[in-house]
C-alpha atoms as a PDB file:
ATOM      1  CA  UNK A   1      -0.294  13.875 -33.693  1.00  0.00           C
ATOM      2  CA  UNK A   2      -1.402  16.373 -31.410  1.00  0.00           C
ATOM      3  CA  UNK A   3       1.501  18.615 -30.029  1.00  0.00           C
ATOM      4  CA  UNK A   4       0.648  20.635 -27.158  1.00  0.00           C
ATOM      5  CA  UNK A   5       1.156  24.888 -28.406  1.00  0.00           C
ATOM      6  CA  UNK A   6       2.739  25.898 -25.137  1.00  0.00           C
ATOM      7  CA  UNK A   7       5.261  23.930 -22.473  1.00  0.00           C
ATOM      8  CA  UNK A   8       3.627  23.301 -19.215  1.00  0.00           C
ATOM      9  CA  UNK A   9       5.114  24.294 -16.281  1.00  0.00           C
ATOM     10  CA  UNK A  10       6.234  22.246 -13.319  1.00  0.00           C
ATOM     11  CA  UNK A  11       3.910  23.052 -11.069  1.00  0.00           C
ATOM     12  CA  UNK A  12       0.983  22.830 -13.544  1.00  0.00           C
ATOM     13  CA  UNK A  13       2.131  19.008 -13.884  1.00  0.00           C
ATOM     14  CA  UNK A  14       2.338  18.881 -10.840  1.00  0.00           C
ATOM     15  CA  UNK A  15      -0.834  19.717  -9.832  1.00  0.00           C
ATOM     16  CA  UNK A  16      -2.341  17.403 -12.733  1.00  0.00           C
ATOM     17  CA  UNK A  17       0.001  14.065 -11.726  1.00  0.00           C
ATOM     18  CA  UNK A  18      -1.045  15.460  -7.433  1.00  0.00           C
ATOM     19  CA  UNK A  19      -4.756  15.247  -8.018  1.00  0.00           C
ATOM     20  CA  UNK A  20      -4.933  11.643  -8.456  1.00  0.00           C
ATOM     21  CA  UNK A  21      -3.818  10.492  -4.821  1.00  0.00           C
ATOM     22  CA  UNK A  22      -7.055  12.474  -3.398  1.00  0.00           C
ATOM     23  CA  UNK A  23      -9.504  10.335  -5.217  1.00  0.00           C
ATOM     24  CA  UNK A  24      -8.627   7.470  -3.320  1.00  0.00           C
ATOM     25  CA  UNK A  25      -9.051   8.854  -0.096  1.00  0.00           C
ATOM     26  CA  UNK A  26     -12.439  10.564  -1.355  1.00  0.00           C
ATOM     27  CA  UNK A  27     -14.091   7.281  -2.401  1.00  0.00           C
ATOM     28  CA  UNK A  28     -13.552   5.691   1.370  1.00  0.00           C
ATOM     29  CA  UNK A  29     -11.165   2.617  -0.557  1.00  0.00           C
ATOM     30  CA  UNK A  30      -8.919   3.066   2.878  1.00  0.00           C
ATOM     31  CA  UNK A  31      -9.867   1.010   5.318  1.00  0.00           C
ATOM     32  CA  UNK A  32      -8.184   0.282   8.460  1.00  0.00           C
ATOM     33  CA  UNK A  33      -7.374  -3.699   9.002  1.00  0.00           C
ATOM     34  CA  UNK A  34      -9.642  -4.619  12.240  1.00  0.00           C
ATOM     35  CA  UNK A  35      -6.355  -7.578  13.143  1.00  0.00           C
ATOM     36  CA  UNK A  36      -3.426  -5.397  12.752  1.00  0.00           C
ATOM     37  CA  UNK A  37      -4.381  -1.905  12.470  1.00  0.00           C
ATOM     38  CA  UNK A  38      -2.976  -1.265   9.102  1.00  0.00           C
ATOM     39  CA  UNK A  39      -4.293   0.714   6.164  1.00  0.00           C
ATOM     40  CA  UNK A  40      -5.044  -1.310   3.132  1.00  0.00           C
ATOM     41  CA  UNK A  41      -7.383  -0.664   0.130  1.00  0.00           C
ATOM     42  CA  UNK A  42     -10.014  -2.472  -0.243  1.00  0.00           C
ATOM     43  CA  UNK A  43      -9.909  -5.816  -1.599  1.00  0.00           C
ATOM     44  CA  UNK A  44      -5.848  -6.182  -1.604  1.00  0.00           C
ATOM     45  CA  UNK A  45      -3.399  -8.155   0.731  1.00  0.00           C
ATOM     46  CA  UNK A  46      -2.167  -6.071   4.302  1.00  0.00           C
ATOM     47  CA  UNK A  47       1.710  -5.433   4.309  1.00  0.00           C
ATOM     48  CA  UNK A  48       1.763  -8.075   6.598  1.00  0.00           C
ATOM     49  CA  UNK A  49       0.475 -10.662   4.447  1.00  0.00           C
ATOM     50  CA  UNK A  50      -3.290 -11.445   5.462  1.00  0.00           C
ATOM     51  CA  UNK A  51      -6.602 -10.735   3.068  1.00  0.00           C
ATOM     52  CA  UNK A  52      -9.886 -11.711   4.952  1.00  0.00           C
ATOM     53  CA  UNK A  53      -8.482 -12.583   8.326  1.00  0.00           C
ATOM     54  CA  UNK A  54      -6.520 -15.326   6.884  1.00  0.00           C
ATOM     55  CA  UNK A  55      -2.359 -15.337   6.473  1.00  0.00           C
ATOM     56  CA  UNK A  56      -2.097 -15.251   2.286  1.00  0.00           C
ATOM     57  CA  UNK A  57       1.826 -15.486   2.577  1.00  0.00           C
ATOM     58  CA  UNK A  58       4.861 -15.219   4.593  1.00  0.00           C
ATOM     59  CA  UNK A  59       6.443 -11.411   5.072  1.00  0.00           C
ATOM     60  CA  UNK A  60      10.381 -11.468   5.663  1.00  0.00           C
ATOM     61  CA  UNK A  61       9.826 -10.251   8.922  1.00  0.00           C
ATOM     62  CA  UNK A  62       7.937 -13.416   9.752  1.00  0.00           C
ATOM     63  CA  UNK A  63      10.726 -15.279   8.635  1.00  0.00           C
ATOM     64  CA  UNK A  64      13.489 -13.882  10.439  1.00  0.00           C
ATOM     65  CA  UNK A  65      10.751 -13.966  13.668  1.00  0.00           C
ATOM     66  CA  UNK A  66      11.671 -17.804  12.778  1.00  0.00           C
ATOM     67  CA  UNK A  67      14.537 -18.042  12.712  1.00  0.00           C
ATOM     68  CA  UNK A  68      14.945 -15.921  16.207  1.00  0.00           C
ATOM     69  CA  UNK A  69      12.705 -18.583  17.760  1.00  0.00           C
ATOM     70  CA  UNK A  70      14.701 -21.694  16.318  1.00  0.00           C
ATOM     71  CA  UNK A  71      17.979 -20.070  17.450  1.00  0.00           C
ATOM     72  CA  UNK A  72      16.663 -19.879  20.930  1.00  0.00           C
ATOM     73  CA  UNK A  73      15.485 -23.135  21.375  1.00  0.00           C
ATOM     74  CA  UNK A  74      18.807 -25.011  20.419  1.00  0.00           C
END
Protein backbone atom coordinates (compact mmCIF):
# COMPACT_ATOMS: atom_id res chain seq x y z
CA UNK A 1 0.00 0.00 0.00
CA UNK A 2 1.31 3.19 -0.90
CA UNK A 3 2.27 5.40 2.19
CA UNK A 4 2.86 8.89 1.45
CA UNK A 5 7.10 9.72 2.54
CA UNK A 6 6.30 13.07 4.07
CA UNK A 7 3.02 14.50 6.20
CA UNK A 8 1.20 17.13 4.35
CA UNK A 9 0.54 20.17 5.81
CA UNK A 10 -2.76 21.85 6.53
CA UNK A 11 -2.77 24.26 4.21
CA UNK A 12 -1.45 21.99 1.40
CA UNK A 13 -4.81 19.93 2.09
CA UNK A 14 -6.34 22.57 2.13
CA UNK A 15 -5.64 23.90 -0.96
CA UNK A 16 -6.16 20.28 -2.60
CA UNK A 17 -9.87 19.62 -0.73
CA UNK A 18 -10.46 24.08 -1.80
CA UNK A 19 -9.89 23.52 -5.48
CA UNK A 20 -12.84 21.48 -6.08
CA UNK A 21 -15.66 24.17 -5.29
CA UNK A 22 -14.14 26.39 -8.32
CA UNK A 23 -14.87 23.83 -10.92
CA UNK A 24 -18.37 24.19 -10.50
CA UNK A 25 -18.57 27.70 -10.90
CA UNK A 26 -16.04 27.41 -13.99
CA UNK A 27 -18.24 25.00 -15.98
CA UNK A 28 -21.43 27.62 -15.82
CA UNK A 29 -23.57 24.46 -13.74
CA UNK A 30 -25.04 27.69 -11.62
CA UNK A 31 -27.83 28.93 -12.93
CA UNK A 32 -30.12 31.37 -11.50
CA UNK A 33 -33.98 30.02 -11.21
CA UNK A 34 -35.97 32.51 -13.73
CA UNK A 35 -39.42 31.91 -10.88
CA UNK A 36 -37.70 32.52 -7.69
CA UNK A 37 -34.37 33.88 -8.19
CA UNK A 38 -32.46 31.16 -6.56
CA UNK A 39 -29.21 29.47 -7.48
CA UNK A 40 -29.51 25.86 -8.33
CA UNK A 41 -27.27 23.52 -10.43
CA UNK A 42 -28.35 22.40 -13.24
CA UNK A 43 -30.69 19.66 -13.48
CA UNK A 44 -31.54 19.43 -9.50
CA UNK A 45 -34.66 20.57 -7.43
CA UNK A 46 -34.61 24.69 -6.12
CA UNK A 47 -34.56 24.93 -2.20
CA UNK A 48 -37.94 25.76 -2.58
CA UNK A 49 -39.07 22.68 -4.07
CA UNK A 50 -39.73 23.27 -7.95
CA UNK A 51 -37.58 21.52 -11.03
CA UNK A 52 -38.87 22.79 -14.49
CA UNK A 53 -41.35 25.37 -13.37
CA UNK A 54 -43.37 22.81 -11.69
CA UNK A 55 -43.74 22.38 -7.55
CA UNK A 56 -41.79 18.69 -7.08
CA UNK A 57 -42.64 18.79 -3.23
CA UNK A 58 -43.72 20.66 -0.29
CA UNK A 59 -40.80 22.81 1.72
CA UNK A 60 -41.63 23.25 5.59
CA UNK A 61 -41.97 26.71 5.04
CA UNK A 62 -44.89 26.03 2.74
CA UNK A 63 -46.39 24.15 5.32
CA UNK A 64 -46.34 26.35 8.15
CA UNK A 65 -47.52 29.22 5.27
CA UNK A 66 -50.62 26.66 5.75
CA UNK A 67 -51.17 26.46 8.57
CA UNK A 68 -50.95 30.53 9.07
CA UNK A 69 -53.71 30.72 6.45
CA UNK A 70 -56.05 27.99 8.11
CA UNK A 71 -55.57 29.69 11.51
CA UNK A 72 -56.81 32.89 10.06
CA UNK A 73 -59.73 31.82 8.47
CA UNK A 74 -61.38 30.06 11.58
Amino acid sequence: MAVPKKRSSVSRKGKRRGGQHHKLSRRGNILVDPETGELTLRHCVTPSGVYKGKKVFETKADREELEEEDEGQE
